[in-house]
Protein backbone atom coordinates (compact mmCIF):
# COMPACT_ATOMS: atom_id res chain seq x y z
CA UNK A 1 73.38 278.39 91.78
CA UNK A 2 76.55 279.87 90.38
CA UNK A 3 76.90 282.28 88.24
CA UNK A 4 78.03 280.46 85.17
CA UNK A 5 75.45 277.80 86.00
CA UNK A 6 72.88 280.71 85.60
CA UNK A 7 74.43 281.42 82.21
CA UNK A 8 74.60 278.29 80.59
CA UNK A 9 70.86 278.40 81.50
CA UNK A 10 69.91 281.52 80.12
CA UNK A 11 72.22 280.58 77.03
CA UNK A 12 70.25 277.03 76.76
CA UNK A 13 66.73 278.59 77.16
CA UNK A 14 67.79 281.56 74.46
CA UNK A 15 69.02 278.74 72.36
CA UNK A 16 65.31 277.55 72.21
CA UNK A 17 63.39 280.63 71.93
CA UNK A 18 65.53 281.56 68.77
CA UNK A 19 64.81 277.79 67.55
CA UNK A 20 60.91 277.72 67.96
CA UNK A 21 61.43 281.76 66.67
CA UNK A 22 63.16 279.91 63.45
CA UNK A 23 60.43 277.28 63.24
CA UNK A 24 57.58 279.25 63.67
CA UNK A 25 58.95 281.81 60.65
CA UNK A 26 59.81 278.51 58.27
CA UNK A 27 55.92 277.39 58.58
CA UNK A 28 54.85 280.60 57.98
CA UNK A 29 56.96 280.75 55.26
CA UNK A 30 55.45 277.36 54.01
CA UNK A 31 51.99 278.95 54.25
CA UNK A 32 52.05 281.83 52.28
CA UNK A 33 53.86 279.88 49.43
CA UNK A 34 51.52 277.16 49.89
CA UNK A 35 48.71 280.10 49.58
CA UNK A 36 50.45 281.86 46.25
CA UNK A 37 50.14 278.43 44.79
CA UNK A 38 46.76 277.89 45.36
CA UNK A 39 46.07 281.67 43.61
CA UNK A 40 47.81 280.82 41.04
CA UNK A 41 45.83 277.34 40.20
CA UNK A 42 42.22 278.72 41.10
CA UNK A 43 42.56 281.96 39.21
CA UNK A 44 45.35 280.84 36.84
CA UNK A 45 47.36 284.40 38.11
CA UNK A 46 50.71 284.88 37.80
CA UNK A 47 53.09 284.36 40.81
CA UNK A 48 53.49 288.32 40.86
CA UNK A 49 49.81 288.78 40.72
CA UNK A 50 49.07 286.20 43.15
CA UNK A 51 51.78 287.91 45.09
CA UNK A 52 50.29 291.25 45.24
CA UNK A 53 46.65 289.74 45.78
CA UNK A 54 47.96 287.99 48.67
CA UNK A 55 49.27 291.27 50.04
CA UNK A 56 46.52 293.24 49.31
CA UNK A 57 44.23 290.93 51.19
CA UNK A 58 46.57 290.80 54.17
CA UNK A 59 47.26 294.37 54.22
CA UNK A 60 43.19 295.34 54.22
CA UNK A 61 43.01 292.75 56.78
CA UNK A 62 45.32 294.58 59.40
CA UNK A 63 43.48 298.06 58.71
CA UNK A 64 40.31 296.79 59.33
């Protein structure tokens, strides 16, 4: 294999890691807000409360 074979194959598999990378962080993003929204209709907070709730729970979680 040449060499700029081997680097249009490391730029095409970088290429996908940084898409599945963008992916994975736009779902996540889609979770939390989906997650302040719920907050904010069961307990009728505020976005900024159900912000900091959210945060607080998460930020126990990873102590523990």
């Amino acid at each position: 294999m040449t060499t700029a074979r081997v680097d249009l194959k490391w730029f095409q598999i970088r290429q996908r890691m940084l898409r599945h990378r963008s992916d994975q962080g736009a779902r996540m993003d889609h979770a939390r807000e989906r997650s302040i929204s719920i907050l904010q209709k069961r307990y009728g907070y505020d976005r900024e409360k159900a912000i900091s709730e959210l945060d607080s729970h998460y930020s126990k979680a990873h102590l523990g």
